[in-house]
C-alpha atoms as a PDB file:
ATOM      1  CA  UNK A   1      14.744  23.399 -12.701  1.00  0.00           C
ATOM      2  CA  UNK A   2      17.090  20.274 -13.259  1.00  0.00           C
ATOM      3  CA  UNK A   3      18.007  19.067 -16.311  1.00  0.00           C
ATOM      4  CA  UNK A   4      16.265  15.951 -16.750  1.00  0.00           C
ATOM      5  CA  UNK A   5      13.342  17.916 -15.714  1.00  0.00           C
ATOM      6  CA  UNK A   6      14.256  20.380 -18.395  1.00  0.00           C
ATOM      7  CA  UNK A   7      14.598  17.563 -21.223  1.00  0.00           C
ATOM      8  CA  UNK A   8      11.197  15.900 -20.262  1.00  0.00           C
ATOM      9  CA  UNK A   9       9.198  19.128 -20.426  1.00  0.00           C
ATOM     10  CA  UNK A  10      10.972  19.547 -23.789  1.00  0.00           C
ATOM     11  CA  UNK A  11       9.839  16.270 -24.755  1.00  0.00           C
ATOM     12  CA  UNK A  12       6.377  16.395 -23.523  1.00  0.00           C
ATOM     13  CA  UNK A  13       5.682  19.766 -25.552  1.00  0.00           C
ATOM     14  CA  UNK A  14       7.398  18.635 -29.058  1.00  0.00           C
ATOM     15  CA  UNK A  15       5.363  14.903 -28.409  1.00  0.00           C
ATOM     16  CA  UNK A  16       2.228  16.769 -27.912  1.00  0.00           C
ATOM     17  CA  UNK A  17       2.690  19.483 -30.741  1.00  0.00           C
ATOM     18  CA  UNK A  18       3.437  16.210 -33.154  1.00  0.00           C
ATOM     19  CA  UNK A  19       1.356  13.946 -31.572  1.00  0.00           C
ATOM     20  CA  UNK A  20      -1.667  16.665 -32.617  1.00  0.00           C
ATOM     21  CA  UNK A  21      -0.392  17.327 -35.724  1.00  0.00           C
ATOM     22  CA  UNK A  22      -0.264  14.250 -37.014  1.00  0.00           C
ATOM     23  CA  UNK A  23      -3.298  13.316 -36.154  1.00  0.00           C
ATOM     24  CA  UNK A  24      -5.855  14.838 -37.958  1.00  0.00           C
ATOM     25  CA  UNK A  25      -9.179  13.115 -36.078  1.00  0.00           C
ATOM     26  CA  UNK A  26      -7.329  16.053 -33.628  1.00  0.00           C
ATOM     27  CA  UNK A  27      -8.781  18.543 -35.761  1.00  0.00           C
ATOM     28  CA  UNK A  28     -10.402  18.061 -38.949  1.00  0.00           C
ATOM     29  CA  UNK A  29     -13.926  17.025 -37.356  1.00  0.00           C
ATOM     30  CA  UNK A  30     -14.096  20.527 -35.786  1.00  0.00           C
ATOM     31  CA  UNK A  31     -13.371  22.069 -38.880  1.00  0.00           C
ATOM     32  CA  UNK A  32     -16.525  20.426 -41.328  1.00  0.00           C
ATOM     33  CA  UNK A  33     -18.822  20.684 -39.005  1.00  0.00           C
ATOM     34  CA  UNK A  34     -18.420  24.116 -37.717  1.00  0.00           C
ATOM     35  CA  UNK A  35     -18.860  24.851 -41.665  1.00  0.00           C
ATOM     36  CA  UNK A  36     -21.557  22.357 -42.210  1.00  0.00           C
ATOM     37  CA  UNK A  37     -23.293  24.049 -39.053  1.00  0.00           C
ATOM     38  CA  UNK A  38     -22.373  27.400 -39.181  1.00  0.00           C
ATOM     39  CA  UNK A  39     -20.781  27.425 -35.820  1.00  0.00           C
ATOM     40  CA  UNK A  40     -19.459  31.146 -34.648  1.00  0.00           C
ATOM     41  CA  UNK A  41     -15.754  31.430 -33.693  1.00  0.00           C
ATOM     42  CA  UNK A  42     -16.126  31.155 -29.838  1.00  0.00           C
ATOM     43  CA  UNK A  43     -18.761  28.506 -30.175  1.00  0.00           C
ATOM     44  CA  UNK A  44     -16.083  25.957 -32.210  1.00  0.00           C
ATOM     45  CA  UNK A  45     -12.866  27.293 -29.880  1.00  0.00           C
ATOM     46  CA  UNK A  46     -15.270  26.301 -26.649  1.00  0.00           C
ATOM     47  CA  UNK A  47     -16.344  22.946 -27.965  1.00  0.00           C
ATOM     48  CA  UNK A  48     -12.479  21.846 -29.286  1.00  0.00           C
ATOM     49  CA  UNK A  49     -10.463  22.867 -26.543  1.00  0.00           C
ATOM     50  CA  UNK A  50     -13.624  21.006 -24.202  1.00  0.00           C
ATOM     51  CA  UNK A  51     -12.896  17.760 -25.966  1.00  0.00           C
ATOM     52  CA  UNK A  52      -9.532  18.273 -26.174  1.00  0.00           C
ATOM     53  CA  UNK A  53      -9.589  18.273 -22.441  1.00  0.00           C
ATOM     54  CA  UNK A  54     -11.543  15.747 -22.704  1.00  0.00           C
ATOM     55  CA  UNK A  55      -9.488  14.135 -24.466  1.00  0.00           C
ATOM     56  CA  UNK A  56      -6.315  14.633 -22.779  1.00  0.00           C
ATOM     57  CA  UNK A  57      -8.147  13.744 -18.987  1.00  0.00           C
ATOM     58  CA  UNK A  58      -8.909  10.298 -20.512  1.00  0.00           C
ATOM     59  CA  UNK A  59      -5.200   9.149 -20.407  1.00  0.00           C
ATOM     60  CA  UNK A  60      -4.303  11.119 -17.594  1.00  0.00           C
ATOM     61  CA  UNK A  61      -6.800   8.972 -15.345  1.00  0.00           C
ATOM     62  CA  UNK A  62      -5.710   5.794 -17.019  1.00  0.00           C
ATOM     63  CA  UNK A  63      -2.053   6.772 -16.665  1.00  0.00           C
ATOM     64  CA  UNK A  64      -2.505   7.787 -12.914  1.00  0.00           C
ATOM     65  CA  UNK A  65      -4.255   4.540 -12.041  1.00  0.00           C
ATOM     66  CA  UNK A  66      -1.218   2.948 -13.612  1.00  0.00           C
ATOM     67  CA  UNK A  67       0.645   4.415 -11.429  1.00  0.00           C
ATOM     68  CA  UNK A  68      -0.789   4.349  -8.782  1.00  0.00           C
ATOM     69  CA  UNK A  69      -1.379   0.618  -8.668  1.00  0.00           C
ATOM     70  CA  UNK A  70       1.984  -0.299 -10.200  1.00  0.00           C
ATOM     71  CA  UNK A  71       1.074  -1.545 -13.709  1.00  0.00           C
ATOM     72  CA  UNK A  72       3.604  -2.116 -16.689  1.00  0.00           C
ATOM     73  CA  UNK A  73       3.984   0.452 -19.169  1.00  0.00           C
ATOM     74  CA  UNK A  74       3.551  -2.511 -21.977  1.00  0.00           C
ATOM     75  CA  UNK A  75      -0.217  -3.355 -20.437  1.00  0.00           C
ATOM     76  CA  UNK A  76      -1.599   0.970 -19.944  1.00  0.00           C
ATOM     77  CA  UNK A  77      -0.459   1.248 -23.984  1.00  0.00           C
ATOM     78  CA  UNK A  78      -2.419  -1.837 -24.317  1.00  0.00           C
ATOM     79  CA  UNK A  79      -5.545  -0.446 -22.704  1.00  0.00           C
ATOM     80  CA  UNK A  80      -4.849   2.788 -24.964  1.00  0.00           C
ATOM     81  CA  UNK A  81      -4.563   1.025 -28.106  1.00  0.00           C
ATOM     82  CA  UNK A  82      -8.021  -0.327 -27.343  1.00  0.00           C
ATOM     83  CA  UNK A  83      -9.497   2.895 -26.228  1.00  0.00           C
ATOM     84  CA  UNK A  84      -7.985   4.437 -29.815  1.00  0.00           C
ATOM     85  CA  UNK A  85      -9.790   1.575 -31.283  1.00  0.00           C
ATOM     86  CA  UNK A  86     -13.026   1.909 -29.786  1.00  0.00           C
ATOM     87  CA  UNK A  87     -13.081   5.874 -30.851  1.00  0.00           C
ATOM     88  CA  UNK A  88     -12.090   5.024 -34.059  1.00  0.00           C
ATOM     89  CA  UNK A  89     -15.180   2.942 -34.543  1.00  0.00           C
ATOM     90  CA  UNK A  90     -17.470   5.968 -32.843  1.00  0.00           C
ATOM     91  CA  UNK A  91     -16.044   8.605 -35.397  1.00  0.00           C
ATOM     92  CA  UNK A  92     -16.667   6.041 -38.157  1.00  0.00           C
ATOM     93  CA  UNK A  93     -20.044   5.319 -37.009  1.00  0.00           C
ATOM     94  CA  UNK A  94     -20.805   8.742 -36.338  1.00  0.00           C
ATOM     95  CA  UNK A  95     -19.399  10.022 -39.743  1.00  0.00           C
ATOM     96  CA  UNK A  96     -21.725   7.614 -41.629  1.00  0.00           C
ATOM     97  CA  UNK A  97     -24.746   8.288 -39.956  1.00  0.00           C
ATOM     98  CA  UNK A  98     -23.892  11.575 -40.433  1.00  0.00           C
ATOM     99  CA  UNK A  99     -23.080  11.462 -44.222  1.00  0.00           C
ATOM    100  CA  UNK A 100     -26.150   9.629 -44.628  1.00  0.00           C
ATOM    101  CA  UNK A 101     -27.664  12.303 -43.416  1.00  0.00           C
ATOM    102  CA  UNK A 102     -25.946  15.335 -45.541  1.00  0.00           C
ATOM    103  CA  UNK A 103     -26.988  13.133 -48.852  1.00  0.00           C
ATOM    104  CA  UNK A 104     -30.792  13.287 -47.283  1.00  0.00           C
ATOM    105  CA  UNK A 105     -30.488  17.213 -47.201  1.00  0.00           C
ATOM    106  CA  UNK A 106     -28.928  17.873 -50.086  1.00  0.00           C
ATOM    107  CA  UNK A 107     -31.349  16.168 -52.166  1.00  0.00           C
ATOM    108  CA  UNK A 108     -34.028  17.874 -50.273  1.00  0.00           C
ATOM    109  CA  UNK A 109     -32.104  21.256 -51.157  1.00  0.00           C
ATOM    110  CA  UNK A 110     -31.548  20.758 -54.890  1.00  0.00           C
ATOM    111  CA  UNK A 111     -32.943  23.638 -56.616  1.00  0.00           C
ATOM    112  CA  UNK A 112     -35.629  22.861 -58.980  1.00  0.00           C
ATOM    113  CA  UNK A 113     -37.998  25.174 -61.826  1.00  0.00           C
ATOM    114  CA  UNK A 114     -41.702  25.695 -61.376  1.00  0.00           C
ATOM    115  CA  UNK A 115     -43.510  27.224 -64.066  1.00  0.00           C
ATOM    116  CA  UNK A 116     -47.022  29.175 -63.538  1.00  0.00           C
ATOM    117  CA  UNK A 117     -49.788  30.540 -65.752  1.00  0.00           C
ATOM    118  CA  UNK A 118     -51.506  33.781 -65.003  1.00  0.00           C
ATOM    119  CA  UNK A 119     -55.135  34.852 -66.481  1.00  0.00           C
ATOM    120  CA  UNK A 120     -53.651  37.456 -68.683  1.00  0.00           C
ATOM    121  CA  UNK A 121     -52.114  34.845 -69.710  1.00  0.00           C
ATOM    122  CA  UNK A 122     -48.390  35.317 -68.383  1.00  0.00           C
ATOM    123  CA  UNK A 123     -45.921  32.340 -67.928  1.00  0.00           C
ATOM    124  CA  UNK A 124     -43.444  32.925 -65.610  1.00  0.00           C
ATOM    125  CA  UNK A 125     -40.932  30.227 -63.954  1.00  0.00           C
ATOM    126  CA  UNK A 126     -39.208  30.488 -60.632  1.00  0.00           C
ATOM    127  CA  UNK A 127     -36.691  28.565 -58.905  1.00  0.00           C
ATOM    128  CA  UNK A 128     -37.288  27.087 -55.122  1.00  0.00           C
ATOM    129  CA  UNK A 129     -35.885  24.217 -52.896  1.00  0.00           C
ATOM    130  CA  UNK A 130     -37.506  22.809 -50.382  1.00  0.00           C
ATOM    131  CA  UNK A 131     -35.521  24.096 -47.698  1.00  0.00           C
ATOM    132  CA  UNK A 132     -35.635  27.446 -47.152  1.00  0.00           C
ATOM    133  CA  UNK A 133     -36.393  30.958 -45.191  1.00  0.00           C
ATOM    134  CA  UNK A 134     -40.109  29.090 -44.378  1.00  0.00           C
ATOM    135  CA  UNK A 135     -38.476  25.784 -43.575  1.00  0.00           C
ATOM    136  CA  UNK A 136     -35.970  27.656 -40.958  1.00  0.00           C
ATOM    137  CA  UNK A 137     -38.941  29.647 -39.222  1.00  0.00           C
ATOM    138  CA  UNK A 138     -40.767  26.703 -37.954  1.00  0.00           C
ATOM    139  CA  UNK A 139     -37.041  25.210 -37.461  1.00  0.00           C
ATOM    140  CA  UNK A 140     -35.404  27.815 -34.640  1.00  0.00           C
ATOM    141  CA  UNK A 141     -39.397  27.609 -33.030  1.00  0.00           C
ATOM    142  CA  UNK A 142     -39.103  23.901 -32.205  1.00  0.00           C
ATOM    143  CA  UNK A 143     -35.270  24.281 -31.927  1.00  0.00           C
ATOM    144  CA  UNK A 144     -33.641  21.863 -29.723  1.00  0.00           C
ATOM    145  CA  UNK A 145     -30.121  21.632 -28.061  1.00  0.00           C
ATOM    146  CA  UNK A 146     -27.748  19.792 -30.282  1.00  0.00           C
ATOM    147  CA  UNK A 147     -26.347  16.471 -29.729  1.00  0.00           C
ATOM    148  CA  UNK A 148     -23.359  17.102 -32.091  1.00  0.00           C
ATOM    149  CA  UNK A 149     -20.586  18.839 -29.643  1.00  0.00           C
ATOM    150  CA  UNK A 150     -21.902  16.150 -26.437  1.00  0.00           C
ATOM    151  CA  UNK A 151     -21.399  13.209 -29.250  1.00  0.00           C
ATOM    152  CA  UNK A 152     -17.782  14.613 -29.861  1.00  0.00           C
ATOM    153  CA  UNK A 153     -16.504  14.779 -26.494  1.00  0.00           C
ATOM    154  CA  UNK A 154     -17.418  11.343 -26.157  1.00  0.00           C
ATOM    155  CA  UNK A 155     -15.692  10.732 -28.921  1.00  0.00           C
ATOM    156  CA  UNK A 156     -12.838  12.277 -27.743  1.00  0.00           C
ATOM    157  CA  UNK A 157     -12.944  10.792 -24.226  1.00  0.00           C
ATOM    158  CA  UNK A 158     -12.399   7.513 -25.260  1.00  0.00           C
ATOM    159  CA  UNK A 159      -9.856   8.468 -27.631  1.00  0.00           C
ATOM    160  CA  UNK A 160      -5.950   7.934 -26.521  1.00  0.00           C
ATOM    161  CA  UNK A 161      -2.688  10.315 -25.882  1.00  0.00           C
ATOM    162  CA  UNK A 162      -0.751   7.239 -26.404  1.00  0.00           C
ATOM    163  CA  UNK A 163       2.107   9.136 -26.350  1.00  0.00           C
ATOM    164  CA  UNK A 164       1.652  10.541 -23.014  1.00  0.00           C
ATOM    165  CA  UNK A 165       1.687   7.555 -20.940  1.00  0.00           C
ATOM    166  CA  UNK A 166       6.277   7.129 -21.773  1.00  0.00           C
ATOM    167  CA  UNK A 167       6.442  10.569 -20.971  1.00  0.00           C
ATOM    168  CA  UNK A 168       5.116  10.044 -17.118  1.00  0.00           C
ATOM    169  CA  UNK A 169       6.949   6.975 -16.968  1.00  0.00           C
ATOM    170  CA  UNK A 170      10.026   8.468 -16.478  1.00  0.00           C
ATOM    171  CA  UNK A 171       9.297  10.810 -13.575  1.00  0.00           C
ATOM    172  CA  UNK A 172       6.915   7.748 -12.354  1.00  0.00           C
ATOM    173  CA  UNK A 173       9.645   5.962 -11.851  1.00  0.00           C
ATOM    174  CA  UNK A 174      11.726   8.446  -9.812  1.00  0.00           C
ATOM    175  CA  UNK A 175       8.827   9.171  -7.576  1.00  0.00           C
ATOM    176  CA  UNK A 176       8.648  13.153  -8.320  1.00  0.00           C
ATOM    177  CA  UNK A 177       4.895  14.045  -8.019  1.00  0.00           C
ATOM    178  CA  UNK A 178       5.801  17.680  -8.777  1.00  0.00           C
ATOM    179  CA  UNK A 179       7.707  16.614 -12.215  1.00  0.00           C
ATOM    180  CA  UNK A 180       4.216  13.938 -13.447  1.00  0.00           C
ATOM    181  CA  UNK A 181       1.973  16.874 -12.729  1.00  0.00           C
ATOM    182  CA  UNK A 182       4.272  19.413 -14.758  1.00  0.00           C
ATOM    183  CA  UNK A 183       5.079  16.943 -17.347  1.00  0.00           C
ATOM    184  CA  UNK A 184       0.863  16.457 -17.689  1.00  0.00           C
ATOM    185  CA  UNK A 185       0.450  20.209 -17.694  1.00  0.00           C
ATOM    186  CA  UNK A 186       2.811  20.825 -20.264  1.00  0.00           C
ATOM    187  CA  UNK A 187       2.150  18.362 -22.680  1.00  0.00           C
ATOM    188  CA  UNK A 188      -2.533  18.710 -22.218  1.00  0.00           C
ATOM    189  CA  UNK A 189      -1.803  22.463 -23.083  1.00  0.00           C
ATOM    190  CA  UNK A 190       0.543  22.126 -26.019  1.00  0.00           C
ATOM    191  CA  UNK A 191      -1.774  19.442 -27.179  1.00  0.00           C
ATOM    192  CA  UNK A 192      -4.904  21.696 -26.610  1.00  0.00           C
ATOM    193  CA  UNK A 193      -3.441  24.703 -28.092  1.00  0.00           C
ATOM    194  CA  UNK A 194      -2.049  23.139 -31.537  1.00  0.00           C
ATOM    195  CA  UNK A 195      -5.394  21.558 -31.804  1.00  0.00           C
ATOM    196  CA  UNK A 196      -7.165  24.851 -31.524  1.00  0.00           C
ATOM    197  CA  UNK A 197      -4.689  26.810 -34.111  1.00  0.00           C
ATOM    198  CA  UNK A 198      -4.833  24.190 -36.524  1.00  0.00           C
ATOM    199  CA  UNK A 199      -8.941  24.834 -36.262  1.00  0.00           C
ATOM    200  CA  UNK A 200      -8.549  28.168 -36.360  1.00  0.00           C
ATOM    201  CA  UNK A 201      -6.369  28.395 -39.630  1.00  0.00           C
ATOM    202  CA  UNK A 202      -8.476  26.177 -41.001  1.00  0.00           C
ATOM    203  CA  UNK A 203     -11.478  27.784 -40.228  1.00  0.00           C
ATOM    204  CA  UNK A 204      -9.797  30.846 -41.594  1.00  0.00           C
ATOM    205  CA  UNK A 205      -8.734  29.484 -44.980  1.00  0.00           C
ATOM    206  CA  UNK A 206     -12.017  28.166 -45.634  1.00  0.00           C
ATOM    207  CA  UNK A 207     -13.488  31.231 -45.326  1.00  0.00           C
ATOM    208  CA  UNK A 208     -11.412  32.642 -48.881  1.00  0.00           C
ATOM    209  CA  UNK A 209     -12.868  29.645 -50.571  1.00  0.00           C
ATOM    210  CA  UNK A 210     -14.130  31.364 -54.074  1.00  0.00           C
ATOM    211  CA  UNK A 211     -17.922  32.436 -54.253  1.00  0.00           C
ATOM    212  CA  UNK A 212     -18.027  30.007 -57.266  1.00  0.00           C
ATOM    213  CA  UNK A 213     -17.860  27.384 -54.718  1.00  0.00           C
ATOM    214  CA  UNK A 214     -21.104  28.383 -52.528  1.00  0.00           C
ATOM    215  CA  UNK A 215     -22.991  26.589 -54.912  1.00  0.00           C
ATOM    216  CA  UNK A 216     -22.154  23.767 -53.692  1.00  0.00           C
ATOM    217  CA  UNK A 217     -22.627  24.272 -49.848  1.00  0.00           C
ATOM    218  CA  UNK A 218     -25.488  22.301 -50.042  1.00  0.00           C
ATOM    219  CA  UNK A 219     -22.807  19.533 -49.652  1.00  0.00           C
ATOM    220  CA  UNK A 220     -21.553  20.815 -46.707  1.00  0.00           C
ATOM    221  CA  UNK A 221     -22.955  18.246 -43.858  1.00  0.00           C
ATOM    222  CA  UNK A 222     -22.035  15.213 -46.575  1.00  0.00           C
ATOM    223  CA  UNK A 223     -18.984  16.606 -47.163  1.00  0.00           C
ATOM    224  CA  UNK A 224     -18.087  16.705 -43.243  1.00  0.00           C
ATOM    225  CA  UNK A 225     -20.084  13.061 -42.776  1.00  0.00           C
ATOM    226  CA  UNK A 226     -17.600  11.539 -45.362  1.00  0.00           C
ATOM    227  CA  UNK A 227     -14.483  13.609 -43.580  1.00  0.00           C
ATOM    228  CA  UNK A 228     -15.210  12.047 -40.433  1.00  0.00           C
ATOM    229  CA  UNK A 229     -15.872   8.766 -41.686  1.00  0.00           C
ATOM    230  CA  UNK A 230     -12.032   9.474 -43.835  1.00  0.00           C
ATOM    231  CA  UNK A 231     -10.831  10.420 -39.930  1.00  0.00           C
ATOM    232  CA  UNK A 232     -12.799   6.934 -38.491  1.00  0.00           C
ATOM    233  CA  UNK A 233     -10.888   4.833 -41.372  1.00  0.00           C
ATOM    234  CA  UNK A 234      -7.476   6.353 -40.655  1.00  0.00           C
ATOM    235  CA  UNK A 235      -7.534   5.956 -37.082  1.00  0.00           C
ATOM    236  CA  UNK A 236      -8.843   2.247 -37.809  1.00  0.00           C
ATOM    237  CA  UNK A 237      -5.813   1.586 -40.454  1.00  0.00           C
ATOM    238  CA  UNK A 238      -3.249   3.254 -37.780  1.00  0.00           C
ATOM    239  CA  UNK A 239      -2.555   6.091 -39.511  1.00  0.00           C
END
C-alpha cells in the first residue's frame, strides 16, 4: 500500500468518525424514537446502519457522476449543500408533525381520578387514562406497518457526506479506481459504525435513567418530536 494511499485512508476514517460525531441528526433521531417506540436492540441497529447506508450511497452516486462526467469539486459541494438543506427541512417537518403528535398523546394519557358509589354505600376512587391495556388490544389487531423507519431513510438519503466528496477528489484526479473505491469503503463504514455506537451508548445510558423519571414517559414521543425538530434547526443554522 503506498503512502499517499496510506494518508487518504487515514483521512477518510478520522473525516468520517468526526464528520458523524459532530453531527448529531447522525444519531440522536434513532435514539428518541427507539425510546418513544420501544424499539428492541436489533430492530434500531437494522434501521440506523440502513439509513446510514442510505445515507452514505446518496453522495457516493452524486460524487461518482461527478466524476464520471468531469464536474468541479466547487459545483458537487454545491449540489450537497442543497441536498443538506432539503433534509434539514424533512427532519424539521417531520419533527413537528411528530411533536404535535406526542402533545396529542400525552394529553390523552394524563392520569385522571374517578370516584364511584356502591349500594352499601361504599365510595371508592380509582385512577385510569385513556390509553391503556384495552386501548393496546384493539391497537396490535388493526396493527399496521410503520411509516417511521421508511420516513427516516428518506431522510437520510437526501442528506449529504459533504465531506466525502474532497476525499475522492484526490484519487479522482490520479485516475486510481482501486484507491476511490477503498477510500468510499473506508470512510461509509467508519461513518456507519460511529453512528451505530453512538446509538448504542445512548440507548444504553438511557436505560439507567432513575425510576422517578418513568413518570414522565408519557412525554416520550414529544420529547423525541421536539429533538428532531432541535436536529432540523441545527442542520438549518449549519451547525
Amino acid at each position: 500500500m503506498s503512502g499517499d494511499l496510506s494518508l487518504l485512508l487515514i483521512t477518510a476514517a478520522s473525516v468520517g468518525f468526526v464528520h458523524t460525531i459532530l453531527g448529531p441528526d447522525h444519531y440522536v433521531p434513532f435514539v428518541v424514537l427507539a425510546r418513544a417506540r420501544g424499539w428492541s436492540t436489533l430492530k434500531t441497529v437494522t434501521i440506523t446502519v440502513v439509513c446510514g447506508v442510505g445515507h452514505v450511497l446518496g453522495s457516493i452516486a452524486l460524487g461518482a457522476l461527478g466524476i464520471a462526467l468531469g464536474v468541479g469539486i466547487f459545483k458537487l459541494e454545491t449540489i450537497e449543500a442543497a441536498r443538506g438543506t432539503l433534509a434539514g427541512w424533512l427532519l424539521l417537518a417531520f419533527g413537528l408533525v411528530y411533536l404535535a403528535w406526542g402533545v396529542k398523546l400525552a394529553i390523552r394519557k394524563k392520569p385522571h381520578t374517578h370516584w364511584h358509589a356502591h349500594a352499601d354505600g361504599v365510595v371508592h376512587t380509582h385512577e385510569h387514562q385513556h390509553t391503556g391495556d384495552h386501548v393496546h388490544v384493539h391497537e396490535h389487531a388493526t396493527a399496521k406497518p410503520s411509516l417511521t423507519p421508511w420516513i427516516l431513510f428518506t431522510i437520510f438519503l437526501f442528506g449529504p457526506c459533504e465531506p466525502l466528496i474532497p476525499v475522492l477528489m484526490y484519487p479522482a484526479a490520479a485516475g486510481n479506481l482501486w484507491s476511490i473505491i477503498i477510500v468510499t469503503l473506508v470512510f461509509g463504514i467508519t461513518t456507519i459504525a460511529t453512528m451505530t455506537t453512538v446509538v448504542l451508548l445512548a440507548l444504553l445510558s438511557a436505560d439507567r435513567i432513575p425510576k422517578a423519571f418513568r413518570r414522565f414517559e408519557r412525554f416520550g414521543h414529544a420529547a423525541a418530536g421536539l429533538a428532531l425538530v432541535l436536529c432540523g434547526a441545527a442542520i438549518q443554522l449549519g451547525f
